[in-house]
Protein backbone atom coordinates (compact mmCIF):
# COMPACT_ATOMS: atom_id res chain seq x y z
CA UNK A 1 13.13 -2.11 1.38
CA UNK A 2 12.29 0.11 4.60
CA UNK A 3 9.25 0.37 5.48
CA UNK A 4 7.70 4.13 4.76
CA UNK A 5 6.37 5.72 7.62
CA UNK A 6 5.18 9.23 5.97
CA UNK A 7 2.85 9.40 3.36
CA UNK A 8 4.39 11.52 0.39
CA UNK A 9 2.92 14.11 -1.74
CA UNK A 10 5.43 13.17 -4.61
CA UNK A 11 3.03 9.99 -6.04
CA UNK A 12 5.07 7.92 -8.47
CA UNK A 13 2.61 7.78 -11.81
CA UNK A 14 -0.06 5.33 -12.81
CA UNK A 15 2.27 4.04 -15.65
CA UNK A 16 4.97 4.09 -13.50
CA UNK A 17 3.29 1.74 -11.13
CA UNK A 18 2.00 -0.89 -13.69
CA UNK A 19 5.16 -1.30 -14.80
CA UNK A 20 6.41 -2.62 -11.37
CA UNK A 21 8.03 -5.75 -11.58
CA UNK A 22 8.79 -6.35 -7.65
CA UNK A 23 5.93 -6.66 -4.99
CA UNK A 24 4.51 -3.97 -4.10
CA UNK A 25 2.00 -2.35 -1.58
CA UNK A 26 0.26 1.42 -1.99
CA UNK A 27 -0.42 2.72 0.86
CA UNK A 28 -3.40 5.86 0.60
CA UNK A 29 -4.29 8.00 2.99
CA UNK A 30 -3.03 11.56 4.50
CA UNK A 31 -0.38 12.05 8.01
CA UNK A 32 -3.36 13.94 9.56
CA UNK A 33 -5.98 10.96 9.16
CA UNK A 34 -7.38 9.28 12.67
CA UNK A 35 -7.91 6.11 10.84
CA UNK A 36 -4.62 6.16 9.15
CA UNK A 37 -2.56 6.80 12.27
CA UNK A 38 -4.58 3.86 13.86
CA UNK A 39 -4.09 1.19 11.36
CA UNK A 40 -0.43 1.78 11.62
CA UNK A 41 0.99 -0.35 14.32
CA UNK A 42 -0.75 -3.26 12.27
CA UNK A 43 0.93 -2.03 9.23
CA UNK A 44 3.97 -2.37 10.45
CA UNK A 45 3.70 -5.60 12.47
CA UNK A 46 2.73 -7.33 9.13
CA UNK A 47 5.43 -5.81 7.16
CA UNK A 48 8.31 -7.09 9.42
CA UNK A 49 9.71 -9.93 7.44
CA UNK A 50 8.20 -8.92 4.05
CA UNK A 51 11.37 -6.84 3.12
CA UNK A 52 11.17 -7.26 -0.10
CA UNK A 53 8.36 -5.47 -0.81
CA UNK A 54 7.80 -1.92 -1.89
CA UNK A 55 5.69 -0.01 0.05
CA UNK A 56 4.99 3.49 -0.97
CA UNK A 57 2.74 5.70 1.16
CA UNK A 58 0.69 7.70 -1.47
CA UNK A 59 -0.70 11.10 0.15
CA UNK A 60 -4.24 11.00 -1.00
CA UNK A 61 -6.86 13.52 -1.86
CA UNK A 62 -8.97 15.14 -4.31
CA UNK A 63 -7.44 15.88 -7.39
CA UNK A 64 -4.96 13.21 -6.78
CA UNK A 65 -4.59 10.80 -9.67
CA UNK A 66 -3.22 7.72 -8.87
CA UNK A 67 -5.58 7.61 -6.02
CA UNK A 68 -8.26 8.12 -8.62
CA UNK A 69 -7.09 5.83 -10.99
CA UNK A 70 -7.56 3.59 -8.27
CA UNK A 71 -10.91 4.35 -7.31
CA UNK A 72 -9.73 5.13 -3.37
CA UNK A 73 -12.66 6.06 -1.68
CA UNK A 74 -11.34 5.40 2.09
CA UNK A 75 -8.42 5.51 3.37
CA UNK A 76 -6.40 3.94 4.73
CA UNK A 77 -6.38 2.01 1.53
CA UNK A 78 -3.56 -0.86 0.70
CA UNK A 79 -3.25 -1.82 -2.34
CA UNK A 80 -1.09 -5.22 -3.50
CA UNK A 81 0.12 -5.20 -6.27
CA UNK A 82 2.23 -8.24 -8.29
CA UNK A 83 3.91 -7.49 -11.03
CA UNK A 84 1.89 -4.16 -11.54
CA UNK A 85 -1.06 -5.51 -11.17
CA UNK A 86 -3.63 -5.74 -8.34
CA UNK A 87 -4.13 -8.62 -6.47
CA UNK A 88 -5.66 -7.55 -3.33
CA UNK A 89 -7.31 -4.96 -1.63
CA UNK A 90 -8.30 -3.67 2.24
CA UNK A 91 -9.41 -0.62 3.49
CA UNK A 92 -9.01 0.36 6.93
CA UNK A 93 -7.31 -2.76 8.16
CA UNK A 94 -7.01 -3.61 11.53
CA UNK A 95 -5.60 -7.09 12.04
CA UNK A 96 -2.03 -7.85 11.23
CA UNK A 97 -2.98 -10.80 9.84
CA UNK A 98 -4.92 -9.91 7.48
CA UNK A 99 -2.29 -7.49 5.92
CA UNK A 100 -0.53 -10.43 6.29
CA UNK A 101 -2.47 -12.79 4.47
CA UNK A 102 -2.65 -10.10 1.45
CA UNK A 103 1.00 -9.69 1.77
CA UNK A 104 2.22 -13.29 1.22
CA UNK A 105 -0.06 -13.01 -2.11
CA UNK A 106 2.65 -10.55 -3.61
CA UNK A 107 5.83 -11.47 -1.21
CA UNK A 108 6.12 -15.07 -2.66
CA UNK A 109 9.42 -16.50 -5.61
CA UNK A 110 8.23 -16.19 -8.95
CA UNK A 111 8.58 -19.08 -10.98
């Protein structure tokens, strides 16, 4: 899957997410955002050869409800999920490796 560069106003729904069977990263945060624009050369560096994962930029804000739902208070805000389900969490990364690290939690064969 390409990796998403914008973050979109058109947020897939809460149900819609938990039922996600493939890995998956949310990505929170807003185009205009100084710390969002920062993390993302690290972004990307740890999502070259991790494909196969979803990742869906979520335009946050108030009012929003999947941000809500899951209690984003920062952004940027990446989310892991496996299955539907989180299974890690950073906000306002800055080392590759750590994105990484939470990447190869969701980005593995399942058995």
């Amino acid at each position: 899957m390409p990796f998403s560069t914008v973050y979109s106003s058109d947020a897939p729904s809460r149900e819609e997410v938990d039922a996600w069977q493939e890995p998956a990263v949310l990505e929170f945060g807003t185009n205009w955002c100084g710390y969002c624009q920062a993390a993302q050369p690290a972004i990307a560096q740890a999502f070259a050869g991790h494909e196969s994962v979803r990742h869906v930029k979520v335009e946050d804000g108030k009012g929003r409800p999947l941000g809500r739902s899951f209690a984003v208070k920062l952004w940027p805000t990446l989310i892991f999920l496996d299955q539907g389900r989180e299974v890690a969490r950073l906000v306002r990364p800055a080392d590759p490796g750590a994105i990484t690290d939470a990447l190869t939690l969701v980005d593995r064969p399942h058995l």
